[in-house]
PDB file of N, CA and C in Angstrom:
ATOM      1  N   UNK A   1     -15.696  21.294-131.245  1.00  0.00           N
ATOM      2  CA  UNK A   1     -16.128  22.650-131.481  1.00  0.00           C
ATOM      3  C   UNK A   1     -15.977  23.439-130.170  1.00  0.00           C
ATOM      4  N   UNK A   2     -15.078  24.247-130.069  1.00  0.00           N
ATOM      5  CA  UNK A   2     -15.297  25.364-128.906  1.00  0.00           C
ATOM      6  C   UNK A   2     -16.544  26.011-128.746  1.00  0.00           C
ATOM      7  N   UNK A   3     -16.561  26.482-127.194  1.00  0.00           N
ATOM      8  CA  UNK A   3     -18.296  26.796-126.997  1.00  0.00           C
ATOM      9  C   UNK A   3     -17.870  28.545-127.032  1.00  0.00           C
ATOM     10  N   UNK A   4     -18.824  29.521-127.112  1.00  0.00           N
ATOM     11  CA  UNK A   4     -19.248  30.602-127.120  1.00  0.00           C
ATOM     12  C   UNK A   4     -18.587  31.136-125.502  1.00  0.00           C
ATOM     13  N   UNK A   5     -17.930  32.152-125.447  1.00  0.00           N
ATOM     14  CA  UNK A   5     -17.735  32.716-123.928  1.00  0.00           C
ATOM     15  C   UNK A   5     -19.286  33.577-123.791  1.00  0.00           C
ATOM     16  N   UNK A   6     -19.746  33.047-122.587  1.00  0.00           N
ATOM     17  CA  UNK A   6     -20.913  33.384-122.066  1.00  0.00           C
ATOM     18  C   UNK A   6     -20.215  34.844-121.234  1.00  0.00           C
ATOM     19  N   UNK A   7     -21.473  35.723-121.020  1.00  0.00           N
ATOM     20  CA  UNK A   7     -21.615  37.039-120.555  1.00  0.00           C
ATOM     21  C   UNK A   7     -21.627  36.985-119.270  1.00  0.00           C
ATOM     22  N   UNK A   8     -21.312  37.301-118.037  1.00  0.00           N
ATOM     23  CA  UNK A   8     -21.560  37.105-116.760  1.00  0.00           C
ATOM     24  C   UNK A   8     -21.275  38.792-116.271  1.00  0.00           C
ATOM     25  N   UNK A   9     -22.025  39.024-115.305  1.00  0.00           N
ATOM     26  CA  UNK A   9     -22.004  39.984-114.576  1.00  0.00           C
ATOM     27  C   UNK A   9     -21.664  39.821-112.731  1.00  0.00           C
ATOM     28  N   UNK A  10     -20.569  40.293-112.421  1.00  0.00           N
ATOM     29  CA  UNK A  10     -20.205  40.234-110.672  1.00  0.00           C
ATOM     30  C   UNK A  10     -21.063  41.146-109.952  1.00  0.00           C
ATOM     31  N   UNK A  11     -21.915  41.237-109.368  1.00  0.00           N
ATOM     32  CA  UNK A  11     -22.892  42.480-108.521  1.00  0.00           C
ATOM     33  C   UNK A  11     -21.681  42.139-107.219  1.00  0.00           C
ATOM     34  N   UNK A  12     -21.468  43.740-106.782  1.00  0.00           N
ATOM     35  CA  UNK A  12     -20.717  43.359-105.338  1.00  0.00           C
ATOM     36  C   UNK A  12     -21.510  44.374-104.938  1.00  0.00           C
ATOM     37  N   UNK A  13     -21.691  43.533-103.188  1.00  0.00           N
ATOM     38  CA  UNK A  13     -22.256  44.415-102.364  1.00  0.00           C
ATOM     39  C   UNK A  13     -21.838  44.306-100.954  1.00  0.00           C
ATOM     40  N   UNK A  14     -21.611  42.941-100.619  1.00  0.00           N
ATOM     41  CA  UNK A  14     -21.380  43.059 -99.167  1.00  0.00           C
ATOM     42  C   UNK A  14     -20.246  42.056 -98.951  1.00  0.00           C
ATOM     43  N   UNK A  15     -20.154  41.275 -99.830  1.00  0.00           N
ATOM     44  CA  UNK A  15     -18.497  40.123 -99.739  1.00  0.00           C
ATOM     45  C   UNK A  15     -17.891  41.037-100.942  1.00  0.00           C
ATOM     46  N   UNK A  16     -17.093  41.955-100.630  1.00  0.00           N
ATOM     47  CA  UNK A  16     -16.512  43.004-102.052  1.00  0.00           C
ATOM     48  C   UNK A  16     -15.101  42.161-102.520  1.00  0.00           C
ATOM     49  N   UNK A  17     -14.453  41.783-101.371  1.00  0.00           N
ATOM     50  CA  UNK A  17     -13.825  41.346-101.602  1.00  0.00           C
ATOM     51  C   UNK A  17     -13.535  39.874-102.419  1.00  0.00           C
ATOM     52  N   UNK A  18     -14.328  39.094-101.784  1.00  0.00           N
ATOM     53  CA  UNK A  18     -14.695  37.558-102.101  1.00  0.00           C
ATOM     54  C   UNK A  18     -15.423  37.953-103.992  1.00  0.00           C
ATOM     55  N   UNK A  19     -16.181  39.189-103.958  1.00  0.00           N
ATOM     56  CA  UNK A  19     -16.621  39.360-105.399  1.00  0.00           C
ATOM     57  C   UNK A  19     -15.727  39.555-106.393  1.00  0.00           C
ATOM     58  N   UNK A  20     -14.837  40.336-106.339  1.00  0.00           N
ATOM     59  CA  UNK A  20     -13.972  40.598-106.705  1.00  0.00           C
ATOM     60  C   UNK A  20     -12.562  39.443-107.158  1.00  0.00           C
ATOM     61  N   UNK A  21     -13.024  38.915-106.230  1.00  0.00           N
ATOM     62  CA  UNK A  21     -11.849  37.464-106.588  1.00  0.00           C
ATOM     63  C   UNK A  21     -12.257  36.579-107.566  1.00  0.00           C
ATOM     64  N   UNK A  22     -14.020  36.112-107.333  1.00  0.00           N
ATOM     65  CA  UNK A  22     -14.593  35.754-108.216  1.00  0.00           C
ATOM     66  C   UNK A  22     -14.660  36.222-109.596  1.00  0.00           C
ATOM     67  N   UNK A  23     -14.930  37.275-109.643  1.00  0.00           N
ATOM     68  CA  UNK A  23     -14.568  37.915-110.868  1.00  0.00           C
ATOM     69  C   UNK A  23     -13.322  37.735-112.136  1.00  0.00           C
ATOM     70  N   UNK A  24     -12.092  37.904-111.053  1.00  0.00           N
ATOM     71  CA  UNK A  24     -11.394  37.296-111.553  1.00  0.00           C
ATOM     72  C   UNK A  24     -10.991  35.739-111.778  1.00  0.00           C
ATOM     73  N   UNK A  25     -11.710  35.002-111.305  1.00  0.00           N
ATOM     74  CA  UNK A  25     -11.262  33.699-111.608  1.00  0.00           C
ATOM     75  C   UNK A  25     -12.532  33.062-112.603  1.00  0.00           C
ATOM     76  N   UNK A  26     -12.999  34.000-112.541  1.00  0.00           N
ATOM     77  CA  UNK A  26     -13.996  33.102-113.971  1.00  0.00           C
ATOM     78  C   UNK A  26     -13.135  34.097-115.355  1.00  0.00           C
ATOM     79  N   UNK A  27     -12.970  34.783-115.285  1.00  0.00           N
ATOM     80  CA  UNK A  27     -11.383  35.085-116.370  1.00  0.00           C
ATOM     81  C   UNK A  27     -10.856  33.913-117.283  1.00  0.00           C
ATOM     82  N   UNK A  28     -10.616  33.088-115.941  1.00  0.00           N
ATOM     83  CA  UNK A  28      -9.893  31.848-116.694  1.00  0.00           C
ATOM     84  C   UNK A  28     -10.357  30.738-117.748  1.00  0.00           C
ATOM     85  N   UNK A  29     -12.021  31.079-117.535  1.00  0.00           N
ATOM     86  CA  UNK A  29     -13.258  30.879-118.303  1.00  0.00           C
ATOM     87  C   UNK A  29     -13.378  30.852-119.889  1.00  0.00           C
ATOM     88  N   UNK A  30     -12.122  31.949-119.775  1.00  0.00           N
ATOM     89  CA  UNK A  30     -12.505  32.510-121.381  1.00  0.00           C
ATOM     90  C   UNK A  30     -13.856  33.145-121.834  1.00  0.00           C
ATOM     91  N   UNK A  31     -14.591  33.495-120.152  1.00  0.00           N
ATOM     92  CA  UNK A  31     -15.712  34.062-120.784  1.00  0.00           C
ATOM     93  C   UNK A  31     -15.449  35.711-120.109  1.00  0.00           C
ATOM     94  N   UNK A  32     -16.774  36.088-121.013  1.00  0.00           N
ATOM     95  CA  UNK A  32     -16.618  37.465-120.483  1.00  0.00           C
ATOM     96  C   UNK A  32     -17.583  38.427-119.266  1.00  0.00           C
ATOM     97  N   UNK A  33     -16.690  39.221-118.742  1.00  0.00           N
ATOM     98  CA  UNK A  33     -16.763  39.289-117.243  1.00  0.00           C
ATOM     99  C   UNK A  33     -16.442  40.936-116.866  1.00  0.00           C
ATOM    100  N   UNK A  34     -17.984  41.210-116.240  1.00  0.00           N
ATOM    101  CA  UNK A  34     -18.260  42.718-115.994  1.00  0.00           C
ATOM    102  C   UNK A  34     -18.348  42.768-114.784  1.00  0.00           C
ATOM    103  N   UNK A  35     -18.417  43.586-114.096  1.00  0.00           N
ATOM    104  CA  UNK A  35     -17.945  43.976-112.482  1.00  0.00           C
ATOM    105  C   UNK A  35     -19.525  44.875-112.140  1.00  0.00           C
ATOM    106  N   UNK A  36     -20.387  45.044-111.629  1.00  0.00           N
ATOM    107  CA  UNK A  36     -21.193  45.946-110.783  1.00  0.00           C
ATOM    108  C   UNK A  36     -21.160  46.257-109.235  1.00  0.00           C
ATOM    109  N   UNK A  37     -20.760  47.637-108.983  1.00  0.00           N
ATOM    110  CA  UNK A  37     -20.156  47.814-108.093  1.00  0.00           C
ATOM    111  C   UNK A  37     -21.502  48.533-106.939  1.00  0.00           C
ATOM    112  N   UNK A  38     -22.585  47.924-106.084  1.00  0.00           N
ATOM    113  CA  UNK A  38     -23.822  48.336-106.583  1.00  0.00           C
ATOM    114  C   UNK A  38     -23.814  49.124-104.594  1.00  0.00           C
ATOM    115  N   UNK A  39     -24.647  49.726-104.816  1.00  0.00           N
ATOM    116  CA  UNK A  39     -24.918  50.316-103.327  1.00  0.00           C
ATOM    117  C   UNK A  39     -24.176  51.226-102.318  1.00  0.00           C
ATOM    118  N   UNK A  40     -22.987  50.949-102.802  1.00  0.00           N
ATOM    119  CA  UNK A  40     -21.742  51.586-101.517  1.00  0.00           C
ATOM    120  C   UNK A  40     -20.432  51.302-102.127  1.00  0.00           C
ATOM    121  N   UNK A  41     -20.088  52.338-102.122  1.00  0.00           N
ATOM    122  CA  UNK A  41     -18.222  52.190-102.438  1.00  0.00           C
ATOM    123  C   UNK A  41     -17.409  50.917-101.862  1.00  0.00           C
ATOM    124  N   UNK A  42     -16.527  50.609-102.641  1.00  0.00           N
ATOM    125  CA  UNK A  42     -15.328  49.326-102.058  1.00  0.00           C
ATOM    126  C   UNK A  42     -14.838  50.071-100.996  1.00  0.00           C
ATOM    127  N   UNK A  43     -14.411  48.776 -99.796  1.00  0.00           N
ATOM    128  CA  UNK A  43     -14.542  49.040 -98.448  1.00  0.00           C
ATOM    129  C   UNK A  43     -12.857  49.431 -99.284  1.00  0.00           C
ATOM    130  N   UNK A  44     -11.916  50.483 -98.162  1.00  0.00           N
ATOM    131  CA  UNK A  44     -10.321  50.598 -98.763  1.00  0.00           C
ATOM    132  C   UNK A  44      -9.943  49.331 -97.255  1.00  0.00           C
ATOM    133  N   UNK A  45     -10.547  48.111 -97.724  1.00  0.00           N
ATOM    134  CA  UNK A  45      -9.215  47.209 -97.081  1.00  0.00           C
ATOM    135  C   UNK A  45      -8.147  46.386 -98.061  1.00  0.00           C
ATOM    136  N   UNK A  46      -7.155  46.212 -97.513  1.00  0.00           N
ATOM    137  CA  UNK A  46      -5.789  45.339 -98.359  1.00  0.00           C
ATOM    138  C   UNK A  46      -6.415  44.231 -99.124  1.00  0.00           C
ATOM    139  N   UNK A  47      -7.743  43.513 -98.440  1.00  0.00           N
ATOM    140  CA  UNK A  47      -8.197  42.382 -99.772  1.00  0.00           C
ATOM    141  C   UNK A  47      -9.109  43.068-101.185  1.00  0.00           C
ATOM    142  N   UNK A  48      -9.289  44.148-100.611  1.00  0.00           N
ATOM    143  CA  UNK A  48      -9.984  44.630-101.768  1.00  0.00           C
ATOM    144  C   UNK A  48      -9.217  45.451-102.495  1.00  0.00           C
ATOM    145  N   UNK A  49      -8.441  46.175-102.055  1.00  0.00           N
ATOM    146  CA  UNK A  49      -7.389  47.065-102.988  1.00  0.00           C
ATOM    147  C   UNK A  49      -6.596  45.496-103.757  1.00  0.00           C
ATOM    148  N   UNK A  50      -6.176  44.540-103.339  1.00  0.00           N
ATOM    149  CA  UNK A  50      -5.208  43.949-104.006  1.00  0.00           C
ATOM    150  C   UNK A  50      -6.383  43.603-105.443  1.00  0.00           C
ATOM    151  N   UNK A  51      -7.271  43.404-105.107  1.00  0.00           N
ATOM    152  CA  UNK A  51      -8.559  42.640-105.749  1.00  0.00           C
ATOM    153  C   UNK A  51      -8.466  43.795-106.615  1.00  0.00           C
ATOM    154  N   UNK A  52      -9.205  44.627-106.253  1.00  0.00           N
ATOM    155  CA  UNK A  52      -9.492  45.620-107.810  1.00  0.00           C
ATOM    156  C   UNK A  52      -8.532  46.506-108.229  1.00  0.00           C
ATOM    157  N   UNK A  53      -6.749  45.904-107.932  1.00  0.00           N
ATOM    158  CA  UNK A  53      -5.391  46.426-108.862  1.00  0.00           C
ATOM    159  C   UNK A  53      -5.533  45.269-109.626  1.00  0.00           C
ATOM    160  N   UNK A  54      -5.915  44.049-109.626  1.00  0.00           N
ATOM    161  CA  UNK A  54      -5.705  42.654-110.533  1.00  0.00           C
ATOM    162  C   UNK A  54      -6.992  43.292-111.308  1.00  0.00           C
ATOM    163  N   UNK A  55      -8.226  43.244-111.238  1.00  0.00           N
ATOM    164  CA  UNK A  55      -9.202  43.441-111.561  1.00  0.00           C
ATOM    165  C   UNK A  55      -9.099  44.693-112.913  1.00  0.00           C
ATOM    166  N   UNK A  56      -8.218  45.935-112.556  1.00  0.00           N
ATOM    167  CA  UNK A  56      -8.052  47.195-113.197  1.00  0.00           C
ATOM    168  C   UNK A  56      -7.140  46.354-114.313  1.00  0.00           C
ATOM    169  N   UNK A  57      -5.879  45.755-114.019  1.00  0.00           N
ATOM    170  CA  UNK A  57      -4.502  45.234-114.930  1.00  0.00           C
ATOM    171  C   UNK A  57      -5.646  44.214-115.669  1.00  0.00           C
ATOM    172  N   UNK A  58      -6.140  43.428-115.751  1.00  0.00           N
ATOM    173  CA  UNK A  58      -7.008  42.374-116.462  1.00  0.00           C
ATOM    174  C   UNK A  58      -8.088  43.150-117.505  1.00  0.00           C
ATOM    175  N   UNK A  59      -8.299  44.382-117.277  1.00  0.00           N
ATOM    176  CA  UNK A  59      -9.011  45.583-117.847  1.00  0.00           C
ATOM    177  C   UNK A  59     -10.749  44.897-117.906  1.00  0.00           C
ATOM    178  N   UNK A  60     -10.560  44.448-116.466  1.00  0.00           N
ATOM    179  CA  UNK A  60     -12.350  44.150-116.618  1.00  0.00           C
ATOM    180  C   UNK A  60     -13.085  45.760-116.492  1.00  0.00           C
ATOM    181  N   UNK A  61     -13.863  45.684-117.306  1.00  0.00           N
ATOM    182  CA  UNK A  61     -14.888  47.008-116.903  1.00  0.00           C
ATOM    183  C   UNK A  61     -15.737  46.655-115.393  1.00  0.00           C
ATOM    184  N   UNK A  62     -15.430  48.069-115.018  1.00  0.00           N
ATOM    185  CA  UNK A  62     -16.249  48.123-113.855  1.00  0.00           C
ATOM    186  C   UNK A  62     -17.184  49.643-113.224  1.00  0.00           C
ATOM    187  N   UNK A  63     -18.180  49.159-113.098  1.00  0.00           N
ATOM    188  CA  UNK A  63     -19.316  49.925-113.323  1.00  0.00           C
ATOM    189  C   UNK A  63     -19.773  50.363-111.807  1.00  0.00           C
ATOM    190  N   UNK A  64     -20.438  51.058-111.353  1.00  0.00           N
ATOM    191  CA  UNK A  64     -21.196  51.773-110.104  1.00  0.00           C
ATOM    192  C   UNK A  64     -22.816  52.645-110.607  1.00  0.00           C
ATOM    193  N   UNK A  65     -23.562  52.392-109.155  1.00  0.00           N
ATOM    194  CA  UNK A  65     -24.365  53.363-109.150  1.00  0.00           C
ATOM    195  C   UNK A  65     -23.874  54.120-107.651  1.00  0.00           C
ATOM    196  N   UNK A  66     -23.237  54.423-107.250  1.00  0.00           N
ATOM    197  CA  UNK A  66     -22.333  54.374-105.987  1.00  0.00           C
ATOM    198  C   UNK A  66     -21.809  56.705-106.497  1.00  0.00           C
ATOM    199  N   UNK A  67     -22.434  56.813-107.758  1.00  0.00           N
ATOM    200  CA  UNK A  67     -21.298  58.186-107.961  1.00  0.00           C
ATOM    201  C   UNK A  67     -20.307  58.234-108.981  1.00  0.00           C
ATOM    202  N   UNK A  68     -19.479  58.912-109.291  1.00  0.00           N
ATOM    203  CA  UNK A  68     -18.258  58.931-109.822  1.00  0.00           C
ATOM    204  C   UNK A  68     -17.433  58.429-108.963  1.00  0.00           C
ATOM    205  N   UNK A  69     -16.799  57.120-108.957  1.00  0.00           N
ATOM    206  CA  UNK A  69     -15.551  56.441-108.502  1.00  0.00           C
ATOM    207  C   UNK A  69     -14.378  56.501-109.758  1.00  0.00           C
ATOM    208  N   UNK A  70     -12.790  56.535-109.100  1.00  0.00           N
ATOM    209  CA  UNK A  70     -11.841  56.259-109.725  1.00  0.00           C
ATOM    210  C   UNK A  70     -11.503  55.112-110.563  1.00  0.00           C
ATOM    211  N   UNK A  71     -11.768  55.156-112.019  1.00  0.00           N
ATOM    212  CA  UNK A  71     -11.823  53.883-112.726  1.00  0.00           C
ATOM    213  C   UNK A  71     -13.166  53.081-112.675  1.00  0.00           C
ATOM    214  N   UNK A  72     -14.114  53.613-112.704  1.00  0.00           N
ATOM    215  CA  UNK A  72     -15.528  52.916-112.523  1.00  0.00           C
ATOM    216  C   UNK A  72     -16.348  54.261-113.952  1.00  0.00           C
ATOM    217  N   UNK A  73     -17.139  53.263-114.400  1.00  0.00           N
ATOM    218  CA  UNK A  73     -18.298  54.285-115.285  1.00  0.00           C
ATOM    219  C   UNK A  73     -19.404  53.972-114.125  1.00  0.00           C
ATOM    220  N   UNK A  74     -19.821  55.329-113.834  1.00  0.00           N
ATOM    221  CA  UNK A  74     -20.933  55.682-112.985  1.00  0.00           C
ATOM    222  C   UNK A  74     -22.085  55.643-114.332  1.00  0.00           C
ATOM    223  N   UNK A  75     -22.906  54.447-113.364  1.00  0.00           N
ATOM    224  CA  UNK A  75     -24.472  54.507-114.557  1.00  0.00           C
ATOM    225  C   UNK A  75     -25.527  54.398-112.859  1.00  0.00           C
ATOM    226  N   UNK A  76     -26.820  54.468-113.693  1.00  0.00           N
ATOM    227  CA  UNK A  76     -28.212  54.542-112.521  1.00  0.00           C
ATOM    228  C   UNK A  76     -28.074  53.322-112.432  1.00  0.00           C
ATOM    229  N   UNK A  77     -29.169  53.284-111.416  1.00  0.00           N
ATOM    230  CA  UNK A  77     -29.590  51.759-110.970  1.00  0.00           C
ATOM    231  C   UNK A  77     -30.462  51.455-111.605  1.00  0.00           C
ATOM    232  N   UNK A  78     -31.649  52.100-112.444  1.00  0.00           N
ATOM    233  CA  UNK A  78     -31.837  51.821-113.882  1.00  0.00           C
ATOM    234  C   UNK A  78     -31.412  51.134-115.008  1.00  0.00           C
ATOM    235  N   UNK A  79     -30.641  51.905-115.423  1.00  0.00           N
ATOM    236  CA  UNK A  79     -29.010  51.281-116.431  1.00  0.00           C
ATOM    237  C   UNK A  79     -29.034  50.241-115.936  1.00  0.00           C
ATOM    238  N   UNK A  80     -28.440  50.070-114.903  1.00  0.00           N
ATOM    239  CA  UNK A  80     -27.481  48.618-114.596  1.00  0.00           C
ATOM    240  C   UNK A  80     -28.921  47.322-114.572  1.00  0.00           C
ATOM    241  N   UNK A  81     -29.888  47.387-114.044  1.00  0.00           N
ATOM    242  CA  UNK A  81     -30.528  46.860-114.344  1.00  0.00           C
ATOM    243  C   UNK A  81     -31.388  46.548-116.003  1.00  0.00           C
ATOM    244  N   UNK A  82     -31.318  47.192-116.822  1.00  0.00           N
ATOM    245  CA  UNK A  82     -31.520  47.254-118.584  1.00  0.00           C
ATOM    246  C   UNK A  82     -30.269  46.683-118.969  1.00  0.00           C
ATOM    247  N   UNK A  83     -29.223  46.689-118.446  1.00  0.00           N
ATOM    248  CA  UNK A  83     -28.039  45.942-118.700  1.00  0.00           C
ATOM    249  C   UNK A  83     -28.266  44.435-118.247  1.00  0.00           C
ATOM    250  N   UNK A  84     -28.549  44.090-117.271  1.00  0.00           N
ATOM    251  CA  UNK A  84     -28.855  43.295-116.831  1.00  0.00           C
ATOM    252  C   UNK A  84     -28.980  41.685-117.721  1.00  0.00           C
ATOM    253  N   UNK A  85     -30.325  41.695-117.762  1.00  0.00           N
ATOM    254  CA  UNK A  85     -31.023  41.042-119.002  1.00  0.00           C
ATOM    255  C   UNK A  85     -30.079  40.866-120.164  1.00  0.00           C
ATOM    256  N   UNK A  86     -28.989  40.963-120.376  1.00  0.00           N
ATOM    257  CA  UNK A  86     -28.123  40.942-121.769  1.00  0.00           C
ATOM    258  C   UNK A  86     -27.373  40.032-121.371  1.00  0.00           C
ATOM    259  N   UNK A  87     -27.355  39.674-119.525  1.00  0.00           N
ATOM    260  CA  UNK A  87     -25.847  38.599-119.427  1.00  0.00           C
ATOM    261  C   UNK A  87     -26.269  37.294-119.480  1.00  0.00           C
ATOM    262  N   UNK A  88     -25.780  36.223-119.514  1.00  0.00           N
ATOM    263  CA  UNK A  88     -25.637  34.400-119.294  1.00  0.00           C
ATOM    264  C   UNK A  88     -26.408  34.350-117.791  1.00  0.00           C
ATOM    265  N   UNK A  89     -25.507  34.878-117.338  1.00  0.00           N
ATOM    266  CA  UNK A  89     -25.441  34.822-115.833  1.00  0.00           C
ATOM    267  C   UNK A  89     -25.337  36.001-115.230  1.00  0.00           C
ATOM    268  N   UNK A  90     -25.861  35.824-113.621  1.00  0.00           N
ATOM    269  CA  UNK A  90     -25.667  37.299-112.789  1.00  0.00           C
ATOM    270  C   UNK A  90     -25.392  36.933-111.419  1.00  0.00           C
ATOM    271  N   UNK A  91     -24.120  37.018-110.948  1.00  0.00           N
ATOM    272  CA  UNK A  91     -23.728  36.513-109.844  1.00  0.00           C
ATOM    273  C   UNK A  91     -23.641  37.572-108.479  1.00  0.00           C
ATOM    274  N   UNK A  92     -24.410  37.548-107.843  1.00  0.00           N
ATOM    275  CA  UNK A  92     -24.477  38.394-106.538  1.00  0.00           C
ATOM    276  C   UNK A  92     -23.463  38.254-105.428  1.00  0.00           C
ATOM    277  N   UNK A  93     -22.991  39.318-104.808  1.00  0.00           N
ATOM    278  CA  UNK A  93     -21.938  39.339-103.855  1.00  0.00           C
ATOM    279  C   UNK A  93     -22.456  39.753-102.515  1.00  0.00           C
TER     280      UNK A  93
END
């Protein structure tokens, strides 16, 4: 019997990059996999731009309380926390 793809959530905050990779490699999981982009905008270095062009092409949703970012749904830090509680797992960056 195949198992259920569990819910996981990526919080990035200070390894953006390293989060971001993670993100994508639980992909391979077959489970499903949301991005929180929490505190401060992605730093613009080359590991993180390569990270969230794979991240965008894989069409993970990715979320902020950070503002309106390019390709991000801006929610509160409220929200994201009421969201929260709905995943398997919640993996901090």
């Amino acid at each position: 019997m195949a198992k259920a793809p569990k819910r996981i959530a990526v919080l990035v905050r200070d390894r953006q990059g390293e989060a971001l990779r993670m993100a994508l490699g639980l992909l391979l999981l077959s489970d499903v996999v949301e991005v929180y982009v929490l505190d401060r905008p992605l730093a613009p270095t080359d590991d993180v731009r390569l990270q969230l062009e794979t991240v965008k092409e894989m069409e993970v949703p990715l979320y902020t309380n950070c503002g309106p970012q390019e390709g991000m749904e801006s929610l509160s830090t409220e929200e994201i926390a009421r969201r929260l509680v709905d995943y398997d797992h919640a993996l901090a960056y």
